[in-house]
N, C-alpha and C. Protein backbone atom coordinates (compact mmCIF):
# COMPACT_ATOMS: atom_id res chain seq x y z
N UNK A 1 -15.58 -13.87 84.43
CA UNK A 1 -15.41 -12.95 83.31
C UNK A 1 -16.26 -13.44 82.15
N UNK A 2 -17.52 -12.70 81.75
CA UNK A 2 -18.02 -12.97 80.34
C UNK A 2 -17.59 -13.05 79.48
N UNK A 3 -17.57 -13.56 78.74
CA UNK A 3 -16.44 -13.96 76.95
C UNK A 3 -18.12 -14.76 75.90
N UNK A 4 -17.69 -14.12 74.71
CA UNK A 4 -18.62 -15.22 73.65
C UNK A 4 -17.51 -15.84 72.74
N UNK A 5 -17.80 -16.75 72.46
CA UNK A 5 -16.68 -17.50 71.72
C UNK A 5 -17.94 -18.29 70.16
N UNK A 6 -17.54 -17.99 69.17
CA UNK A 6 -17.79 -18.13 68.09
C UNK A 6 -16.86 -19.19 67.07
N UNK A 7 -17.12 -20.17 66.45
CA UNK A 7 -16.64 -20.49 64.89
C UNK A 7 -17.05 -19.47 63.62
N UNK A 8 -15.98 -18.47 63.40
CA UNK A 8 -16.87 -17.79 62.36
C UNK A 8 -17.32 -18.82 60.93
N UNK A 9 -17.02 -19.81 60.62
CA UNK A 9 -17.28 -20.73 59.28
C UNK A 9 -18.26 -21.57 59.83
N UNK A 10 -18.59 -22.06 61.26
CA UNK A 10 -19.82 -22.98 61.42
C UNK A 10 -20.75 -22.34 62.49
N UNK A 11 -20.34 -21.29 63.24
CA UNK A 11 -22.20 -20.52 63.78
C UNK A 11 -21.74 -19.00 62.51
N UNK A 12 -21.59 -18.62 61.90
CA UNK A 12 -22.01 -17.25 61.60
C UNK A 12 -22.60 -17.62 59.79
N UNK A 13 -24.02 -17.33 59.82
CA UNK A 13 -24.37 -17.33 58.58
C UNK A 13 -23.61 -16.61 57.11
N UNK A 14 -24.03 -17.37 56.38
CA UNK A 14 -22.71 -16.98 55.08
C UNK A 14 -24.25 -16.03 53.81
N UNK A 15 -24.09 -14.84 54.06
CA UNK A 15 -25.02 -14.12 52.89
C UNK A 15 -24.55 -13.63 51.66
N UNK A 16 -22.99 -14.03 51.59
CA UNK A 16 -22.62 -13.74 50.15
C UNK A 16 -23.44 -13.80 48.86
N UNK A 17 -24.01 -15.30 48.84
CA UNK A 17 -24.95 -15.10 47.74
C UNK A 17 -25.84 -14.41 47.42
N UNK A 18 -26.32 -13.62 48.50
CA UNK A 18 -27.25 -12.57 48.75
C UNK A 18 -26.54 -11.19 47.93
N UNK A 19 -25.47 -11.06 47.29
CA UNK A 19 -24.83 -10.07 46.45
C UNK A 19 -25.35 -10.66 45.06
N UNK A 20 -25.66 -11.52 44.88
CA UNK A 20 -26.16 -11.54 43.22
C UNK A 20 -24.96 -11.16 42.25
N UNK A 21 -23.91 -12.54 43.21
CA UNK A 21 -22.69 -12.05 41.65
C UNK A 21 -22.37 -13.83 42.10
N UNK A 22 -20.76 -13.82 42.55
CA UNK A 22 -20.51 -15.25 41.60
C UNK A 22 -21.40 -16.11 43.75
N UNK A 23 -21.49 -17.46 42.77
CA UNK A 23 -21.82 -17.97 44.15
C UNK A 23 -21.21 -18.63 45.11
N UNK A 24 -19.51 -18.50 44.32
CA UNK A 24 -18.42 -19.00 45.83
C UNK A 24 -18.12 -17.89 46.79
N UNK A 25 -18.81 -16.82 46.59
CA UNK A 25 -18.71 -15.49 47.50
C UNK A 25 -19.01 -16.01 48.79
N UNK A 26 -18.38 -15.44 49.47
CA UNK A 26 -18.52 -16.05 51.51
C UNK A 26 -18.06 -14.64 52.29
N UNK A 27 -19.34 -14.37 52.95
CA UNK A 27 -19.59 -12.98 53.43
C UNK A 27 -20.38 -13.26 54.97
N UNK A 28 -19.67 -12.99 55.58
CA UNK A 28 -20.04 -13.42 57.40
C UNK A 28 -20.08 -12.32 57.99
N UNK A 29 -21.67 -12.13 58.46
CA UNK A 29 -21.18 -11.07 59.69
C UNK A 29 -21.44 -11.11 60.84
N UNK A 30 -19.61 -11.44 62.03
CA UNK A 30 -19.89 -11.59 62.72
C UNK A 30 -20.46 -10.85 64.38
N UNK A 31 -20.78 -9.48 63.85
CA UNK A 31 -20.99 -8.67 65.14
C UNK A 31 -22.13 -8.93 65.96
N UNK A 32 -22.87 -9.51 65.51
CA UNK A 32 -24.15 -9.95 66.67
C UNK A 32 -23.94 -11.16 67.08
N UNK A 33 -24.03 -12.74 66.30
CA UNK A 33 -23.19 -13.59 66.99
C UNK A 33 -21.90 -13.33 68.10
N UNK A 34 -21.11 -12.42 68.10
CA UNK A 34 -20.08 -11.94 68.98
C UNK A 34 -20.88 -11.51 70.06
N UNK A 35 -21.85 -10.87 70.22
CA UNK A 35 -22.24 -10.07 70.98
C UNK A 35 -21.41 -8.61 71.17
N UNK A 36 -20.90 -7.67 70.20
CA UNK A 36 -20.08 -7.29 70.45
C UNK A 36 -20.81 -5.93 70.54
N UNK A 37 -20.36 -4.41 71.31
CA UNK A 37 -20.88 -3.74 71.39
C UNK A 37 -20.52 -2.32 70.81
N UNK A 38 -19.29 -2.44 71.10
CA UNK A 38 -18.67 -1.11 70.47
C UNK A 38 -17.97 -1.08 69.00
N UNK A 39 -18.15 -2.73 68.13
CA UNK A 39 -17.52 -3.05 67.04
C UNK A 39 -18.06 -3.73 65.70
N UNK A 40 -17.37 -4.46 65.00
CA UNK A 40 -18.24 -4.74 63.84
C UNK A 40 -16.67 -5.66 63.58
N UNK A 41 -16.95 -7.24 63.38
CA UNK A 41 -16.22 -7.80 62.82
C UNK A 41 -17.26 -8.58 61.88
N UNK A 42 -16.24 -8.71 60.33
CA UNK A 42 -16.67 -9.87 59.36
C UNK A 42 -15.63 -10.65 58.69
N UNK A 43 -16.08 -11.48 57.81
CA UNK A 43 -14.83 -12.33 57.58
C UNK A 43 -15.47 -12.48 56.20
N UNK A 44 -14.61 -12.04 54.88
CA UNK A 44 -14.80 -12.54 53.45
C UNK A 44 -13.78 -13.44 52.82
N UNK A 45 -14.62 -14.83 51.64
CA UNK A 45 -13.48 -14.78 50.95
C UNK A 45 -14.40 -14.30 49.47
N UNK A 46 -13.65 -13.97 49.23
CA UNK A 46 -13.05 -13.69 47.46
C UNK A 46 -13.18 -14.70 46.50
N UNK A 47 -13.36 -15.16 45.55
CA UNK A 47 -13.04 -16.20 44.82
C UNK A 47 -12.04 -15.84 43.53
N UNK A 48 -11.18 -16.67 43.49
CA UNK A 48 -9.60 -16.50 42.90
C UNK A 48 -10.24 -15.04 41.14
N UNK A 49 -9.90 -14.35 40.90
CA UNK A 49 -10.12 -13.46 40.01
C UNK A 49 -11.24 -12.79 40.28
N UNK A 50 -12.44 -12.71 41.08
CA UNK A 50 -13.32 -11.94 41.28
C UNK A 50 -13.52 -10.35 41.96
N UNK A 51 -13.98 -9.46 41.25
CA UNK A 51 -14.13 -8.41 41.93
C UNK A 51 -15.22 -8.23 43.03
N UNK A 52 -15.54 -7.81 43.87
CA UNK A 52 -16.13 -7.32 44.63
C UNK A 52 -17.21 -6.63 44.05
N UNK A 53 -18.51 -7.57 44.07
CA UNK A 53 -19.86 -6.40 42.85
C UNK A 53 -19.81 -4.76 43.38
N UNK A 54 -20.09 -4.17 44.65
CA UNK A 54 -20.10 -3.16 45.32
C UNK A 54 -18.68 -2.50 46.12
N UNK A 55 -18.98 -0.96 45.81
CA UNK A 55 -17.74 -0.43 46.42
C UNK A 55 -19.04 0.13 47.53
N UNK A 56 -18.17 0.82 48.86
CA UNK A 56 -18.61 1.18 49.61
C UNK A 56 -17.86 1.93 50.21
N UNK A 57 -18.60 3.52 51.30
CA UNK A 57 -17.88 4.15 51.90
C UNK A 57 -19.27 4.27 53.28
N UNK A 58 -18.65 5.28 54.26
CA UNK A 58 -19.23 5.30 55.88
C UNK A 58 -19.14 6.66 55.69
N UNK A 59 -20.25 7.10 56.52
CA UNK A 59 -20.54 8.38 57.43
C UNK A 59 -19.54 7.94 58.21
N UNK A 60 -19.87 7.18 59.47
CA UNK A 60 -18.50 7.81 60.78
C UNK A 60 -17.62 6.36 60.82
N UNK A 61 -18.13 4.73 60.25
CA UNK A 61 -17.43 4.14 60.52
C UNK A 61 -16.07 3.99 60.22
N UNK A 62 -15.44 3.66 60.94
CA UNK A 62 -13.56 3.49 60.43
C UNK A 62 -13.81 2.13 60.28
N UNK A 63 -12.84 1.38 59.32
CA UNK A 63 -12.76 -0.05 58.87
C UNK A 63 -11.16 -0.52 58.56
N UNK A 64 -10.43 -1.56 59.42
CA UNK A 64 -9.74 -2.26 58.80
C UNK A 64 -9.76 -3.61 58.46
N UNK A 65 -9.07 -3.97 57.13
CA UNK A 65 -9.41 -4.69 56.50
C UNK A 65 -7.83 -5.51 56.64
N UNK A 66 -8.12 -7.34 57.06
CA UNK A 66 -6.72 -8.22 57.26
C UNK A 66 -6.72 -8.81 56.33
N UNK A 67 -6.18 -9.17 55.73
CA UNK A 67 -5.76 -10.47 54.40
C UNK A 67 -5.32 -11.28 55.06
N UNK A 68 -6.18 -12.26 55.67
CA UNK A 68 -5.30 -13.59 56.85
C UNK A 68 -5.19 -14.68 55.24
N UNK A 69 -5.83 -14.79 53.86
CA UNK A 69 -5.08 -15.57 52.85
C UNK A 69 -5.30 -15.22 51.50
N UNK A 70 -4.59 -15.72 50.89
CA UNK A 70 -4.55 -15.39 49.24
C UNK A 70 -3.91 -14.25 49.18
N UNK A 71 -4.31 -13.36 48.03
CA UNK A 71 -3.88 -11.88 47.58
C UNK A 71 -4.87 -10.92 46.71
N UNK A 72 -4.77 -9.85 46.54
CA UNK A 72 -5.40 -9.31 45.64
C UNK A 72 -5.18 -7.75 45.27
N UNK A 73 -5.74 -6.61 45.41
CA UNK A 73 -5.98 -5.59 44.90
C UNK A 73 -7.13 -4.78 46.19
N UNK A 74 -7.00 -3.46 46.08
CA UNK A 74 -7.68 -2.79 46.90
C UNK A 74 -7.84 -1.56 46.20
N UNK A 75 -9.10 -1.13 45.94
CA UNK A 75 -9.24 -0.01 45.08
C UNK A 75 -9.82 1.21 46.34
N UNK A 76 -9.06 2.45 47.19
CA UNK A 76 -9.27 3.29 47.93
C UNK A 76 -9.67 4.59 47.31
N UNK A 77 -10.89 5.05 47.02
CA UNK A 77 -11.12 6.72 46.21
C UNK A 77 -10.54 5.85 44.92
N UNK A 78 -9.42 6.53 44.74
CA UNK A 78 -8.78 6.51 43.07
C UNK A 78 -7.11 6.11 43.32
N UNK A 79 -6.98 5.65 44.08
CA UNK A 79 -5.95 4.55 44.54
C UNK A 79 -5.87 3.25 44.14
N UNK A 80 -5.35 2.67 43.87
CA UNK A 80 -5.37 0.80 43.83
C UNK A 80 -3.99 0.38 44.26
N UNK A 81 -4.29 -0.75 45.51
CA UNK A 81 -3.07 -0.86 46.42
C UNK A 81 -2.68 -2.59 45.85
N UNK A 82 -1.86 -3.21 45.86
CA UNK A 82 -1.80 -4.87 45.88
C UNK A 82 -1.83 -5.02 47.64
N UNK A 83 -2.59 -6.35 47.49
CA UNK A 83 -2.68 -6.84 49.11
C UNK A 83 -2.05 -8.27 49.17
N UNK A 84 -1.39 -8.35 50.36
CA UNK A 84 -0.77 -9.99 50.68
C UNK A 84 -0.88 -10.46 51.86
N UNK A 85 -0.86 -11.71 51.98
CA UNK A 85 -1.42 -12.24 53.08
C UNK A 85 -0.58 -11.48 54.97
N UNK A 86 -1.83 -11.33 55.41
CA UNK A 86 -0.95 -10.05 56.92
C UNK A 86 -0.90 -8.83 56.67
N UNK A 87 -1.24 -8.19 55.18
CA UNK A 87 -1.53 -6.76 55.36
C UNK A 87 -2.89 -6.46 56.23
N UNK A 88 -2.27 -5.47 56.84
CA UNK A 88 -3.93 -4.60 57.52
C UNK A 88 -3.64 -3.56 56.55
N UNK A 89 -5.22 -2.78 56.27
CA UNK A 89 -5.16 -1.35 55.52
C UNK A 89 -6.11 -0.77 56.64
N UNK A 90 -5.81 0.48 57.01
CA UNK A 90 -6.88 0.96 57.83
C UNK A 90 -7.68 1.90 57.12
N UNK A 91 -9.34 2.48 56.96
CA UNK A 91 -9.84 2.86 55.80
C UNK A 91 -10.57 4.05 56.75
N UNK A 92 -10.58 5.37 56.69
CA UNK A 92 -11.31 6.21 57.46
C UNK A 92 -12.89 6.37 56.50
N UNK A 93 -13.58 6.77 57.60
CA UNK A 93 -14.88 7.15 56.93
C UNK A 93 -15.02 8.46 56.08
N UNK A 94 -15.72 8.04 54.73
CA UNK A 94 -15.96 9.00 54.01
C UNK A 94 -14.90 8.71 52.49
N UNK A 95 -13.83 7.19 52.95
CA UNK A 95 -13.17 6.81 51.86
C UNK A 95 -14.00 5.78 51.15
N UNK A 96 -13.87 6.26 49.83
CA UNK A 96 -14.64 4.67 49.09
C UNK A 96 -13.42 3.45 49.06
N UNK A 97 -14.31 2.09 48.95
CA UNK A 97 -13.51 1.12 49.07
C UNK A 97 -13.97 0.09 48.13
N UNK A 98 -13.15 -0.82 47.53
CA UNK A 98 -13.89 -1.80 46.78
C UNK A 98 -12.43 -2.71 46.51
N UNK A 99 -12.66 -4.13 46.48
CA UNK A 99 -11.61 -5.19 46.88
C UNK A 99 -11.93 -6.23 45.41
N UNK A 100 -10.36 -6.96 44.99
CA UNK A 100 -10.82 -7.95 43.93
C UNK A 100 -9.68 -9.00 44.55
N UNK A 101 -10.02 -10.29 43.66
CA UNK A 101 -8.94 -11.25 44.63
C UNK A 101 -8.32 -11.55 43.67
N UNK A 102 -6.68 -12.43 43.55
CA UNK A 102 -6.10 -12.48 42.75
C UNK A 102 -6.14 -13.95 42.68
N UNK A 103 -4.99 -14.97 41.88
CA UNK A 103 -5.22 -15.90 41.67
C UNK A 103 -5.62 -17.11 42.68
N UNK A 104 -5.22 -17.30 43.62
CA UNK A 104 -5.40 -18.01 44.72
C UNK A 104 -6.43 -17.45 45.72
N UNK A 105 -7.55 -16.25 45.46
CA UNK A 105 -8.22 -15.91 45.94
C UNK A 105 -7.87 -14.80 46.94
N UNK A 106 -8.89 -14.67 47.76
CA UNK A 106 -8.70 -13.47 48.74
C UNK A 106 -9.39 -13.56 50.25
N UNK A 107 -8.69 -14.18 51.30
CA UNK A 107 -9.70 -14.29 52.17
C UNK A 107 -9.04 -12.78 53.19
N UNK A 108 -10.37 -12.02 53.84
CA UNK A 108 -10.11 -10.86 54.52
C UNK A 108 -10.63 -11.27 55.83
N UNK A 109 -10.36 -10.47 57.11
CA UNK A 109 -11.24 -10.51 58.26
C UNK A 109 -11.34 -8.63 58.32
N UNK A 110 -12.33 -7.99 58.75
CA UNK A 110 -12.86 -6.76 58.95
C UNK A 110 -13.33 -6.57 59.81
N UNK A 111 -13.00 -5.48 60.56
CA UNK A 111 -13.29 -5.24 61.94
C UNK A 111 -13.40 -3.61 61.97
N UNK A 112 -14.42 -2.95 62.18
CA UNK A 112 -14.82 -1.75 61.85
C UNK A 112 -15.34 -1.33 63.49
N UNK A 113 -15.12 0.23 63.50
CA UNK A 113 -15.74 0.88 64.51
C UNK A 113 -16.48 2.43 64.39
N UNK A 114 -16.96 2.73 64.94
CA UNK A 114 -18.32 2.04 66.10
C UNK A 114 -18.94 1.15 65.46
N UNK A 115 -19.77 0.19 66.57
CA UNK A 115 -20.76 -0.82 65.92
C UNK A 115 -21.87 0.13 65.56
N UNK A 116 -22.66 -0.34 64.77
CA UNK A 116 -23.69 0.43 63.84
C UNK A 116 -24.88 0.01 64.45
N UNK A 117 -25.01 -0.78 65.19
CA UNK A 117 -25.82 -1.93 65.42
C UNK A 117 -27.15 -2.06 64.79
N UNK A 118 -28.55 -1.43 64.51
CA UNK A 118 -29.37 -1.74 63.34
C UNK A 118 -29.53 -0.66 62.41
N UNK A 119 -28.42 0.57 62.66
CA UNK A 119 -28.53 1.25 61.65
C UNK A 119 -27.84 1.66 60.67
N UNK A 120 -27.19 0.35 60.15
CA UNK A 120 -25.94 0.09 59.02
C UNK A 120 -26.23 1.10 58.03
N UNK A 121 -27.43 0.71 57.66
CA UNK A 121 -28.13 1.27 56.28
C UNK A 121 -28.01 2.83 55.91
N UNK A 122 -28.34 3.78 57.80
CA UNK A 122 -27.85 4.61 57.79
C UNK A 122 -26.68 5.35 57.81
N UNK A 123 -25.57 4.35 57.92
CA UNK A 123 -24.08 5.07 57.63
C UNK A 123 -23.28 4.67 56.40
N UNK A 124 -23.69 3.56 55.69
CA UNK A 124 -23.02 3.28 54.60
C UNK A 124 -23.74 3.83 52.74
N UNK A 125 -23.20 4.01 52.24
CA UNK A 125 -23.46 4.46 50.74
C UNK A 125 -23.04 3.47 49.85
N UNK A 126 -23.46 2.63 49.10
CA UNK A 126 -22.76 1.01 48.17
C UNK A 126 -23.05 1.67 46.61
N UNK A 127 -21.91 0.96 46.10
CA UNK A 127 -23.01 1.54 44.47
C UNK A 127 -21.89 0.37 43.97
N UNK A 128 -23.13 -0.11 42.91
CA UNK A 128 -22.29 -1.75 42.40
C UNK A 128 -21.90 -1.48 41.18
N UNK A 129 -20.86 -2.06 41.17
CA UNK A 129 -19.66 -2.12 39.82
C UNK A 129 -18.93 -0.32 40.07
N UNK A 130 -19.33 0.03 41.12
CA UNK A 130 -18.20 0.71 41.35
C UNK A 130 -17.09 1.43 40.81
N UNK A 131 -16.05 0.08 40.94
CA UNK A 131 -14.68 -0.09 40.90
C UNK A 131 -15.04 -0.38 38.77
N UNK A 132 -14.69 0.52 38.30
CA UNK A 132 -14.53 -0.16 36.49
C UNK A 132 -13.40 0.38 36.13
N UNK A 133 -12.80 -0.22 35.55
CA UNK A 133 -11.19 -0.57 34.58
C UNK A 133 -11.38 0.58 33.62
């Protein structure tokens, strides 16, 4: 039986800083390391009070989002939910989304479907600062 087996914190590259906001941001994506075909997993953390620079929504992908630690906030359309550690939120396509972490931070795992595989660019819409108070 084929299986890939991964460390997402020591094989999956970390491009958070690649958002051009704070630089304890940690943003993994692990769907090609996985080899995975029909999916899209990543793993974020948050850093304790930080918002999320970009909100984002999908043409067809569906996305849920785990809080395996910390806590925070989830801003859906014109919703804002509190999150705790073991919530799943499930997010259909065509909802905007944008995440902030609370004091002890925010770590998520995300696992979205269909995989997009090189044409992310074409199903997602981002617009930064988004989410404003």
């Amino acid at each position: 039986m084929p299986f890939t087996r991964i460390n997402l914190k020591q094989d999956v590259d970390n491009f958070g800083p690649n958002f051009d906001g704070s630089p304890d941001l940690d943003f993994r994506a692990a769907t090609k390391p996985l080899e995975l075909e029909h999916s899209f997993l990543g793993y974020q953390r948050i850093p304790p009070g930080y918002r999320f620079p970009f909100g984002h929504t999908h043409d067809s992908q569906e996305e849920v989002y785990v809080v395996v630690g910390g806590s925070g906030r989830m801003k859906l359309d014109d919703e804002i939910i509190e999150l705790g550690k073991w919530d799943a939120v499930r997010v259909p396509p065509g909802t905007w989304r944008g995440y902030e972490a609370g004091p002890d931070g925010l770590e998520i795992l995300i696992s979205g479907a269909p995989n997009l595989g090189d044409q992310v660019r074409d199903d997602v819409t981002g617009q930064r600062d988004w989410w404003q108070d």
